[in-house]
Protein backbone atom coordinates (compact mmCIF):
# COMPACT_ATOMS: atom_id res chain seq x y z
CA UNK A 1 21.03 -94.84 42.33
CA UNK A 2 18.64 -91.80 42.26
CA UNK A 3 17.80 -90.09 45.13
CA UNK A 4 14.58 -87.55 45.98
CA UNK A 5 14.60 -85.45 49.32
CA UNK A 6 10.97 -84.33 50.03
CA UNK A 7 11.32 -81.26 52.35
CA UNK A 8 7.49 -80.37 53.42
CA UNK A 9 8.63 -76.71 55.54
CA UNK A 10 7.81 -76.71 59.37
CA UNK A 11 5.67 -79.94 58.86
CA UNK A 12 5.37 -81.27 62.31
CA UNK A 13 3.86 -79.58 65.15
CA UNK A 14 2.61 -80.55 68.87
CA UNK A 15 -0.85 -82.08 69.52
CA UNK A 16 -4.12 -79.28 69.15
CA UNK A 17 -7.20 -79.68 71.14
CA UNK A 18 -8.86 -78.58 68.43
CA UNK A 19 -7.56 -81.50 66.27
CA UNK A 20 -8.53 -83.95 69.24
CA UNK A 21 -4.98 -83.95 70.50
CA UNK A 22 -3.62 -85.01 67.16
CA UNK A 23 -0.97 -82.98 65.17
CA UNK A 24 -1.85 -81.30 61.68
CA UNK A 25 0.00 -83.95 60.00
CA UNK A 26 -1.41 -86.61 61.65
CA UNK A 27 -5.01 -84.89 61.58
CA UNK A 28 -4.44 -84.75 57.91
CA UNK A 29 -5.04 -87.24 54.73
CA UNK A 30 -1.63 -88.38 53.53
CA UNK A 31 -2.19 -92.13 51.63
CA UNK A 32 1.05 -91.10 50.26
CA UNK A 33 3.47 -90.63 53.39
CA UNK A 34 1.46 -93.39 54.87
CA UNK A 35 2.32 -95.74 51.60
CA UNK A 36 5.87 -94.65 52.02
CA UNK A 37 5.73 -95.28 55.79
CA UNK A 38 4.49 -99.03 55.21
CA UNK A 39 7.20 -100.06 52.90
CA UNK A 40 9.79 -98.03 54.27
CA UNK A 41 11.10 -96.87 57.24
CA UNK A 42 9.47 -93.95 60.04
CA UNK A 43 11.63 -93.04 62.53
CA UNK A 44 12.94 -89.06 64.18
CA UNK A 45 16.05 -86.84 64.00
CA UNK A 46 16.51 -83.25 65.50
CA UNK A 47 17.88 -80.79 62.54
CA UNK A 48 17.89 -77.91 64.78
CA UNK A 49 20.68 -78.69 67.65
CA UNK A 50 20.13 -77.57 70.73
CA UNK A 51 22.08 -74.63 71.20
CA UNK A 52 21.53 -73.21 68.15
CA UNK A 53 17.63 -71.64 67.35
CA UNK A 54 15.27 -73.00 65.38
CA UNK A 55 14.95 -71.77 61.76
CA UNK A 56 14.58 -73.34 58.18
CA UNK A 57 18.27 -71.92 57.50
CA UNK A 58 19.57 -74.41 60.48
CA UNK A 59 17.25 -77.22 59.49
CA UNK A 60 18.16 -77.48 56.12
CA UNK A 61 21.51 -76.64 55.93
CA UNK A 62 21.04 -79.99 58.37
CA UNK A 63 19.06 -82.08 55.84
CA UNK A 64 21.60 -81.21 53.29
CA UNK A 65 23.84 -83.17 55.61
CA UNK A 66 25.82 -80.17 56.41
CA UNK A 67 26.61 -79.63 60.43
CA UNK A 68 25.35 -76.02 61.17
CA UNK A 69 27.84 -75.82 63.86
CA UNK A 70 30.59 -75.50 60.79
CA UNK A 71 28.91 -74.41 58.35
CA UNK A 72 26.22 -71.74 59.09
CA UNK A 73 27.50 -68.08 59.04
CA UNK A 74 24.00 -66.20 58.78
CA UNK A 75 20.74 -67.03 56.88
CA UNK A 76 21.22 -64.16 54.49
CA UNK A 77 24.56 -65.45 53.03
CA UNK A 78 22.64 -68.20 51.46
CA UNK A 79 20.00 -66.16 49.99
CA UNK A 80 22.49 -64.21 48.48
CA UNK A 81 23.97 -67.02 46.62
CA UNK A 82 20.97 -67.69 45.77
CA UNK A 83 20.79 -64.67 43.73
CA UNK A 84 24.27 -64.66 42.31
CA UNK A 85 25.34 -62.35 44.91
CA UNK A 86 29.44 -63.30 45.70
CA UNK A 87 29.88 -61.07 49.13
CA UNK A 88 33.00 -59.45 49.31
CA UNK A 89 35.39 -59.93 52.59
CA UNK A 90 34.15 -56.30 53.64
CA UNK A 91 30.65 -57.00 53.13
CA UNK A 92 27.60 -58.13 55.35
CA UNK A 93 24.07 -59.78 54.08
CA UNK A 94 21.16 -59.11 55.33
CA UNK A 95 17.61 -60.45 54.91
CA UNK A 96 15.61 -57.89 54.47
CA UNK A 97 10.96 -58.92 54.94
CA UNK A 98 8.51 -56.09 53.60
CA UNK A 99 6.41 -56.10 56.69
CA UNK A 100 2.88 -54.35 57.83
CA UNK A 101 3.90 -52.66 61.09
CA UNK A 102 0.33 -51.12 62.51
CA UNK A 103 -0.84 -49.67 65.45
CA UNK A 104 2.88 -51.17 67.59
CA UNK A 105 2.17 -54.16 66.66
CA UNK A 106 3.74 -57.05 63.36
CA UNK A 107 0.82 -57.86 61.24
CA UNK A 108 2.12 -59.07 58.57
CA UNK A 109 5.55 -60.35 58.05
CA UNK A 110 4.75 -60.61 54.70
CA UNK A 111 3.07 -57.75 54.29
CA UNK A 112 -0.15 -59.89 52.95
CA UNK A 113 1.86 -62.13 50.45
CA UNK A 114 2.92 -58.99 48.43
CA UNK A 115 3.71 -60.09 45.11
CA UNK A 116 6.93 -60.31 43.72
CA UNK A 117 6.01 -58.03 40.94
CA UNK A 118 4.90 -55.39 43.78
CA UNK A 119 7.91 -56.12 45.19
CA UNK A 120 10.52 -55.30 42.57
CA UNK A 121 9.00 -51.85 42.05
CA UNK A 122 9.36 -50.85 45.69
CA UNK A 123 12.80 -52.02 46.28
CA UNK A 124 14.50 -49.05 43.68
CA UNK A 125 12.76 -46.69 45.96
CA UNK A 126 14.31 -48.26 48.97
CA UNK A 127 17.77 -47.64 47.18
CA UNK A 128 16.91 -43.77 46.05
CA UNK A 129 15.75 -43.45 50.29
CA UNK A 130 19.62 -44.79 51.41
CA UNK A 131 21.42 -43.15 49.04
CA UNK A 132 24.98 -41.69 50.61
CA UNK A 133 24.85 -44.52 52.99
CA UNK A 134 27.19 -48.19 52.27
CA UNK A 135 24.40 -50.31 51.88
CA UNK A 136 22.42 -51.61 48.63
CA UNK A 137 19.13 -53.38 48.60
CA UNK A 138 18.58 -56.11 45.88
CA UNK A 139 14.79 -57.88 44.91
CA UNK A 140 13.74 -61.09 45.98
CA UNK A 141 10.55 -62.89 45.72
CA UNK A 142 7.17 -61.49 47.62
CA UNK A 143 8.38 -60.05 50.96
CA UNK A 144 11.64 -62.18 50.87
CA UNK A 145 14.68 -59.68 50.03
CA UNK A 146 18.04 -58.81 50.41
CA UNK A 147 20.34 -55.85 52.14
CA UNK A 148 24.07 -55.99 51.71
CA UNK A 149 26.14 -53.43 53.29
CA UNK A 150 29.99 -52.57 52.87
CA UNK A 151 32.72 -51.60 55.27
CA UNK A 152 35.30 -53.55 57.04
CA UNK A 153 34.50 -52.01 60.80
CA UNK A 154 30.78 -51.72 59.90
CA UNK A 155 30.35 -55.51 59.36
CA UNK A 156 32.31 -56.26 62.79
CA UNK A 157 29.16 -54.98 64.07
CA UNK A 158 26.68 -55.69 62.60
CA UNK A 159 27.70 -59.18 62.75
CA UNK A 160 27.09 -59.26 66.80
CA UNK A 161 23.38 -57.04 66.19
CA UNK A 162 20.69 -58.74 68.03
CA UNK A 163 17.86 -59.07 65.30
CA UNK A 164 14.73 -60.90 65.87
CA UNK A 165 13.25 -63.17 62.75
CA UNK A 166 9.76 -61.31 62.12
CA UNK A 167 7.95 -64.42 61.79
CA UNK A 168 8.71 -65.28 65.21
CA UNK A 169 6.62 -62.35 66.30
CA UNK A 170 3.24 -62.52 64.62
CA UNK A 171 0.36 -60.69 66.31
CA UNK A 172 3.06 -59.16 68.73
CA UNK A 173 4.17 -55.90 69.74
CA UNK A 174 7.48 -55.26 67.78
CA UNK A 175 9.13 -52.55 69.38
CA UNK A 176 10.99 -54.61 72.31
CA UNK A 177 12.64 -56.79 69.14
CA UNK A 178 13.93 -54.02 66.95
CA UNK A 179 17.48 -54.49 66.86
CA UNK A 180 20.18 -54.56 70.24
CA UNK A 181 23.41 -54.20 70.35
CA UNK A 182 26.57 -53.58 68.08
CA UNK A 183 24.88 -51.94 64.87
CA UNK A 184 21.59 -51.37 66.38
CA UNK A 185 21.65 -47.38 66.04
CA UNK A 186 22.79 -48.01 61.85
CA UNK A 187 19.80 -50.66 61.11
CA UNK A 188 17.34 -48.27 63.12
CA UNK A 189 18.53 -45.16 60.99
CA UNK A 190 18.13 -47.82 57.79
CA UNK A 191 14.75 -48.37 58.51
CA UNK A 192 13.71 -45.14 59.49
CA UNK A 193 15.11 -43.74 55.64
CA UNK A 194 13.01 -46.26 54.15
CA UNK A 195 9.51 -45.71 55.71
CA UNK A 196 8.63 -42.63 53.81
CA UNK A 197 9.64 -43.92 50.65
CA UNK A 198 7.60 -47.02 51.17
CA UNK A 199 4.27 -44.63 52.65
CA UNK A 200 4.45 -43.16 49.21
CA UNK A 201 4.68 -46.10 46.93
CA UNK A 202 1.64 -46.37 44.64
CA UNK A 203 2.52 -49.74 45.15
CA UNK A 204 1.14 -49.53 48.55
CA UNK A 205 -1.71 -47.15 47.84
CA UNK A 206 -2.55 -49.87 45.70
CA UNK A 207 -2.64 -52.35 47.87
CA UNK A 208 -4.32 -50.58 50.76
CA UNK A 209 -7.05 -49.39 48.44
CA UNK A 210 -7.64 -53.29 47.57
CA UNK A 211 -8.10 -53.81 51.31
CA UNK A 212 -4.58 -55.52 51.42
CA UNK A 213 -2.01 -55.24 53.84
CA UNK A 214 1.06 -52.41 52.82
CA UNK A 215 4.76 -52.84 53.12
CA UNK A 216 4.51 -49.74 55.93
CA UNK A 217 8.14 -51.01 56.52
CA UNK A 218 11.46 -52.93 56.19
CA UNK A 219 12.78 -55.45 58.99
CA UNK A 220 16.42 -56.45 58.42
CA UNK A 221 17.69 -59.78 59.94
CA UNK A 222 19.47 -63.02 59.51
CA UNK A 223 22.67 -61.00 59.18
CA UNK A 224 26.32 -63.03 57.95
CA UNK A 225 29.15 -63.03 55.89
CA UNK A 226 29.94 -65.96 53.12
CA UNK A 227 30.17 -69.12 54.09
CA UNK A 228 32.51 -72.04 53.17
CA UNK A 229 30.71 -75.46 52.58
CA UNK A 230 32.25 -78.94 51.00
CA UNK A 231 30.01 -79.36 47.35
CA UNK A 232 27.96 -82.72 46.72
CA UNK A 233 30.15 -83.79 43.83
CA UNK A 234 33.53 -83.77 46.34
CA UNK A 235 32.05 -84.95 49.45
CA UNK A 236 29.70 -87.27 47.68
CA UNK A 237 30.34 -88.28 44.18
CA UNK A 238 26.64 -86.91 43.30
CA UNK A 239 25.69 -84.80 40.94
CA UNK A 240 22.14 -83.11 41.66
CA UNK A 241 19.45 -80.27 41.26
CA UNK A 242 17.17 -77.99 43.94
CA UNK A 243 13.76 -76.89 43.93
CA UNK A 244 12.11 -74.32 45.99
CA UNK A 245 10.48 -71.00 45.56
CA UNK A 246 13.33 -70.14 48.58
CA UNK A 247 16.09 -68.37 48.35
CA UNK A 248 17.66 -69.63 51.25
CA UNK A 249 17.24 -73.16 50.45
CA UNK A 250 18.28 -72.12 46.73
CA UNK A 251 21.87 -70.34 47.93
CA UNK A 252 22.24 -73.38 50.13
CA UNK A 253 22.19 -75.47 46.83
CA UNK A 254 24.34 -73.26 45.52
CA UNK A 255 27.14 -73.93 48.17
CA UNK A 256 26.46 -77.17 48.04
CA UNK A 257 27.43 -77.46 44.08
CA UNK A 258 23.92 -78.49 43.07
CA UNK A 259 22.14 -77.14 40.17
CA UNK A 260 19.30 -74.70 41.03
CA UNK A 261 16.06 -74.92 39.17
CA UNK A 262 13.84 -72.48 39.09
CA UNK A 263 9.81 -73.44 38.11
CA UNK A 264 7.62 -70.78 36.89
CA UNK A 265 4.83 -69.71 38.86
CA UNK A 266 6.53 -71.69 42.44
CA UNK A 267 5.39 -69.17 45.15
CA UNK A 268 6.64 -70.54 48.52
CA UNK A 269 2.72 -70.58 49.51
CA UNK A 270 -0.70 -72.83 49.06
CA UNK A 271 -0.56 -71.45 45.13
CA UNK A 272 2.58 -72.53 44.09
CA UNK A 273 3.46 -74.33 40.80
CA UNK A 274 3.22 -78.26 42.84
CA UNK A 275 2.97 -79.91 39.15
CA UNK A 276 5.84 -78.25 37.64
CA UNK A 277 8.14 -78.66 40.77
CA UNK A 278 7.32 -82.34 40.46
CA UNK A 279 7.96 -82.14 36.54
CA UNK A 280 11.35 -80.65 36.70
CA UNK A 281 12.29 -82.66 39.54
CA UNK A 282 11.68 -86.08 37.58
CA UNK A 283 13.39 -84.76 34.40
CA UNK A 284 16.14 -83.63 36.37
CA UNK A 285 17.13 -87.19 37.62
CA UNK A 286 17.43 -88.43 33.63
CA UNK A 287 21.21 -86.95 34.03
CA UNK A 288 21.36 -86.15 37.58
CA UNK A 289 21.94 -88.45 40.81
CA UNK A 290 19.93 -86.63 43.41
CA UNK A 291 17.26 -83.97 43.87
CA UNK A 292 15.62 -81.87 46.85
CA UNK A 293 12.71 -80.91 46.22
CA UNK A 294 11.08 -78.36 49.04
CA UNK A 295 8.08 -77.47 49.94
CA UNK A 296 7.08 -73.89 52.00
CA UNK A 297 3.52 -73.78 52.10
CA UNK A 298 3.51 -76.10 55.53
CA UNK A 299 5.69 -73.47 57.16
CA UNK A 300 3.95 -70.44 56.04
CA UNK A 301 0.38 -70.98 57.07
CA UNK A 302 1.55 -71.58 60.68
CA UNK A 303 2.93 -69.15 61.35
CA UNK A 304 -0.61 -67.41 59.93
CA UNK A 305 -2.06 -69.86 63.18
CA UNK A 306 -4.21 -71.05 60.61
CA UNK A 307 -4.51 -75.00 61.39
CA UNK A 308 -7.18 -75.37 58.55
CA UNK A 309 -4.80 -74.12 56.13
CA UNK A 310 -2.16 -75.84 57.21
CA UNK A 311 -3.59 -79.10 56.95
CA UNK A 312 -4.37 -78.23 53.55
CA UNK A 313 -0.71 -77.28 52.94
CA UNK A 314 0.33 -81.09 54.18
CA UNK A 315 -2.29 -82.82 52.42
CA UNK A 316 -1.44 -80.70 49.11
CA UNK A 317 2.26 -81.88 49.56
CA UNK A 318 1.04 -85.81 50.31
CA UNK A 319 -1.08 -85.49 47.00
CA UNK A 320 0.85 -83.48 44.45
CA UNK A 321 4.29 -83.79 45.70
CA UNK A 322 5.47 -86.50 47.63
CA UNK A 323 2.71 -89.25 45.74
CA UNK A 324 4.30 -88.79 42.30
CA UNK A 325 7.39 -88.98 43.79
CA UNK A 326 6.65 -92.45 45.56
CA UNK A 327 5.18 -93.58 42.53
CA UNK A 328 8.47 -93.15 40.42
CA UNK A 329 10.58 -94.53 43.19
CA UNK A 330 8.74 -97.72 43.38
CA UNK A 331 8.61 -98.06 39.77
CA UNK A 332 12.44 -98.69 39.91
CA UNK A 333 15.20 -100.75 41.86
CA UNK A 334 17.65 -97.92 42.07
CA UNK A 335 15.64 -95.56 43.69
CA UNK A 336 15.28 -93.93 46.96
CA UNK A 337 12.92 -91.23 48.49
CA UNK A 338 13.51 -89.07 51.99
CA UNK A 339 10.42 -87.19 53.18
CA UNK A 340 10.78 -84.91 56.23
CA UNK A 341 10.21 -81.45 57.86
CA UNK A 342 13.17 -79.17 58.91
CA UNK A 343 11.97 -78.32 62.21
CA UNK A 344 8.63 -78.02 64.03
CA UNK A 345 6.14 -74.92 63.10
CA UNK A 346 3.94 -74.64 65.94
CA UNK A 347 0.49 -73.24 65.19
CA UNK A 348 -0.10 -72.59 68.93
CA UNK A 349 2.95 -70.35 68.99
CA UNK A 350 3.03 -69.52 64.83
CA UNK A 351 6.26 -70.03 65.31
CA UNK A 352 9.53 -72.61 64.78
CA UNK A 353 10.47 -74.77 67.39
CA UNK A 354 13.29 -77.28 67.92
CA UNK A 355 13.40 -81.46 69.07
CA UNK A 356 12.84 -84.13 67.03
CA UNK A 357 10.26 -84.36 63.68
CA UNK A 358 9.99 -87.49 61.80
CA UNK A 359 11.24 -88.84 58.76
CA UNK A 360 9.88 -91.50 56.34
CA UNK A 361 12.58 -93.11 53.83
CA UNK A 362 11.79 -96.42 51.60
CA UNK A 363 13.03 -97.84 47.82
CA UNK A 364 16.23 -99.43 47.53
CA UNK A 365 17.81 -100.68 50.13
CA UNK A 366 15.54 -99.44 52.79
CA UNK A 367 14.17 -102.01 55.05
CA UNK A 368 10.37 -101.91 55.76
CA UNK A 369 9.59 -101.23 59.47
CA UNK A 370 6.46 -101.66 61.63
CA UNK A 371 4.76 -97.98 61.07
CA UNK A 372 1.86 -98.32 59.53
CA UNK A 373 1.48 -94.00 59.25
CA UNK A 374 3.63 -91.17 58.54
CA UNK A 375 3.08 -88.98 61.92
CA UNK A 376 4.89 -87.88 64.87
CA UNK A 377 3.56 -90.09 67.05
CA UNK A 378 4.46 -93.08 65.27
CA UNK A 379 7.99 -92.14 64.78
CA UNK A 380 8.35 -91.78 68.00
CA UNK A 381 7.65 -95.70 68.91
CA UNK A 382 9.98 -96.86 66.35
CA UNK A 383 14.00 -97.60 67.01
CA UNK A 384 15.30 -95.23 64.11
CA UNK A 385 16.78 -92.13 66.03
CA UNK A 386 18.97 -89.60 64.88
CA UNK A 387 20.04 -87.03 67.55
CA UNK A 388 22.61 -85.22 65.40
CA UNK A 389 20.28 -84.31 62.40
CA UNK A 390 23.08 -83.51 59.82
CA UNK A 391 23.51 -87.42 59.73
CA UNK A 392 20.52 -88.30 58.25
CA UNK A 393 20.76 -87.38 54.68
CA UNK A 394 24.50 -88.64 54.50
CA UNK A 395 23.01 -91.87 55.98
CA UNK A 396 20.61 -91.78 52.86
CA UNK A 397 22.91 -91.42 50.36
CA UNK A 398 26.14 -93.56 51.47
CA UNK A 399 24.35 -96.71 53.65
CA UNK A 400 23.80 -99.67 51.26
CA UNK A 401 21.33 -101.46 53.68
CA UNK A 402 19.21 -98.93 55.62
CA UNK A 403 17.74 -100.30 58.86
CA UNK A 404 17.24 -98.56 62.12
CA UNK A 405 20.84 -100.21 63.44
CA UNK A 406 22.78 -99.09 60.57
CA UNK A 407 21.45 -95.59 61.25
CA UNK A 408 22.37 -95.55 64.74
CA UNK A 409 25.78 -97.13 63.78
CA UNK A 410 26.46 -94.47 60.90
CA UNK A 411 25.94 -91.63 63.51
CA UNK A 412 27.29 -92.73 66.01
C-alpha cells in the first residue's frame, strides 16, 4: 500500500463576515478536496489537545500519529534535528525568528520574508555579538533559526522561561511577552548583545533602503531538550520520506525515521517550489511506503490577516498539491491519500487556535461517505470523529476497512 499525507498548515479557520460567514477554505475553489471528499471520507479530529497550546509543533507531531503528551519536549528540538543538530544532555534549543520590532510594537515576525540568503550572512554576526557567552546560533531558512545554549544548571532554567511564539503577537505591543521567569534575565541580555550587531548589518541597510522590513532583532522561543520518539519502520513496518520547507516538520521526520527531502526553491510561503514538492513526493513512493507532504503557505498568510491571500494559499494547495496527488491515488488500488490542517489559523486573531479541523481520506479501503465538499462545516455533520488527534494517521495506515465506525472503534 502507498500512503500520501497532505498537510495544508493552519488550513481551517472560523466563519468571516467578510466571506459571508463562510471559512477561507470553504470560501475557496478546491475541485480537488471536494473530488476527494465525494469518494472518500470527511469527517474532524482535534490535533492540538486541550491542555496543551496550539502550534504546528503539537499538531503535527499529532498527524504523525505521535501523542504530544509523550512525545513533545520543545518545538526547537525538532528543528534541530532537522539540521543535523544531536543536542547534548547539557544542552537547550532554542528557536530563534529575525523579527522587525518598531515603534513597541511586532511588525514582522518574519522580518518581511527575509531571505534565507540574507539570513545566513547575519547569523555569523549574531555569533561574533555573544561571544564569551555558552550559547551558539546556527542558520535556518528566512527568519526561521536556531539558538542552542550549553550548561547543565543553565538549561534547568531556561527550560521553565515563559516565551511567547512571535506569531502569536502580530500588530501587538511586544514588551509585556518578552520572556518571564527562570532564564528571563539571560535571554534578555542575549537579545540585547545582538541588536547592535543586527542595526549594522548591510544586510539590513539593504533591506531598509529597498523599503523592506529589517531584522531590528532576535526573539528566542520554543525552548527544549531532545526528545525520544518510536521511528515509522518499528512502530509501523513503513518505510517513508518528508517534504516541507520546515524545519520543524523536517526534525520531526527525522525522529520519526523517515527520510527527509529537501526540494529546491520550497519556501514555506505562496512562492514555494509546489511542482517539485509534488515531483519528489511521487518518485519517492517508487521505493518508499508512505510520504507527508506539507504545505506552509495556508498558515503564513494568516497570521499576515490577509484572507485574500490566504484563500489563494488553499486554492494553490487544492490545484498544485493535493490534485496531482488524488490523481495518482485513484489511478491505483493500493493507494491511499490523507488531507488535513494541523490546527486552526484564525485570520480574525492571525493567530493558531485549537478544536477540531477536518480531514478528507479516500483510495483503498476507504469507504465513500455523504460529503459532497471538503469544508468545516461539512465535517462537522458527518459521524467520523476523532477527539484524540494522534489517532488519526495510525488509523490511516493500520485499518484495512476505513469507515466512520472503525475510526471510532480504533480510538477508542
Amino acid at each position: 500500500m502507498k500512503y500520501l499525507v497532505l498537510i495544508g498548515d493552519g488550513m481551517a479557520d472560523y466563519p468571516l463576515a467578510e466571506l459571508g460567514d463562510r471559512t477561507p477554505l470553504d470560501a475557496a475553489s478546491t475541485p480537488a478536496m471536494d473530488e476527494a471528499a465525494r469518494k472518500g471520507l470527511v469527517g474532524q479530529f482535534c490535533p492540538i489537545p486541550e491542555d496543551l497550546p496550539p502550534g504546528s509543533d503539537i499538531g503535527n507531531l499529532s498527524l504523525f500519529g505521535y501523542d504530544p503528551h509523550q512525545t513533545f519536549t520543545g518545538r526547537a528540538p525538532l528543528e534541530a534535528a532537522s539540521m543535523g543538530i544531536a543536542l547534548d544532555p547539557d544542552q537547550i534549543a532554542f528557536r530563534c525568528n529575525l523579527v522587525t520590532l518598531r515603534d513597541g510594537v511586532m511588525e514582522s515576525f518574519t522580518s518581511g520574508h527575509i531571505t534565507s540568503e540574507e539570513a545566513a550572512t547575519i547569523i555569523p554576526s549574531l555569533n561574533a555579538a555573544v561571544d564569551g557567552l555558552p550559547i551558539r546560533f546556527h542558520a535556518g531558512v528566512s527568519y526561521r533559526h536556531l539558538a542552542i545554549l550549553t550548561g547543565e544548571a543553565l538549561i534547568a532554567d531556561l527550560a521553565r522561561a515563559s516565551c511567547t511564539p512571535p506569531h502569536n503577537i502580530t500588530g501587538q505591543p511586544y514588551a509585556p511577552h518578552l520572556p518571564q521567569g527562570p532564564g528571563a534575565e539571560w535571554l534578555a541580555e542575549i537579545a540585547d548583545r545582538c541588536r547592535p550587531a543586527l542595526a549594522a548589518h548591510p544586510a539590513n541597510a539593504a533591506r531598509a533602503a529597498a523599503g523592506k522590513p529589517a531584522a531590528t532583532a532576535i526573539w528566542l522561543w520554543g525552548q527544549g531538550c531532545a526528545p525520544r520518539m518510536e521511528t515509522y519502520p518499528k512502530r509501523f513496518g513503513l518505510s517513508g520520506s518528508v517534504i516541507s520547507a520546515v524545519d520543524l516538520v523536517r526534525g520531526i521526520g527525522v525522529c520519526a525515521g523517515l527520510r527527509v527531502i529537501r526540494v529546491p526553491g520550497a519556501t514555506g510561503y505562496l512562492d514555494t517550489n509546489y511542482a517539485g514538492k509534488v515531483a519528489a513526493a511521487l518518485d519517492s513512493l517508487e521505493d518508499a511506503d508512505f510520504v507527508f507532504v506539507h504545505v506552509e503557505a495556508p498558515d503564513e498568510t494568516a497570521h499576515e490577516g490577509r484572507i485574500d491571500l490566504k484563500i489563494q494559499a488553499i486554492e494553490d494547495f487544492d490545484g498544485k498539491v493535493v490534485a496531482p496527488c488524488l490523481d495518482y491515488t485513484l489511478a491505483r488500488r493500493d493507494a491511499r491519500l490523507l488531507v488535513a490542517p494541523d490546527h486552526i489559523t484564525a485570520i480574525a486573531t492571525k493567530t493558531h487556535a485549537g478544536g477540531p479541523v477536518p480531514f478528507v481520506m479516500c483510495g483503498a479501503g476507504v469507504m465513500p461517505g455523504a460529503a459532497t465538499r471538503y469544508s468545516e462545516e461539512q465535517a462537522r455533520h458527518m459521524k467520523a470523529y476523532l477527539g484524540e488527534g494522534h489517532r488519526l494517521t495510525p488509523a490511516f495506515l493500520r485499518l484495512e476497512t476505513i469507515t466512520p465506525e472503525a475510526l471510532a472503534a480504533y480510538a477508542g
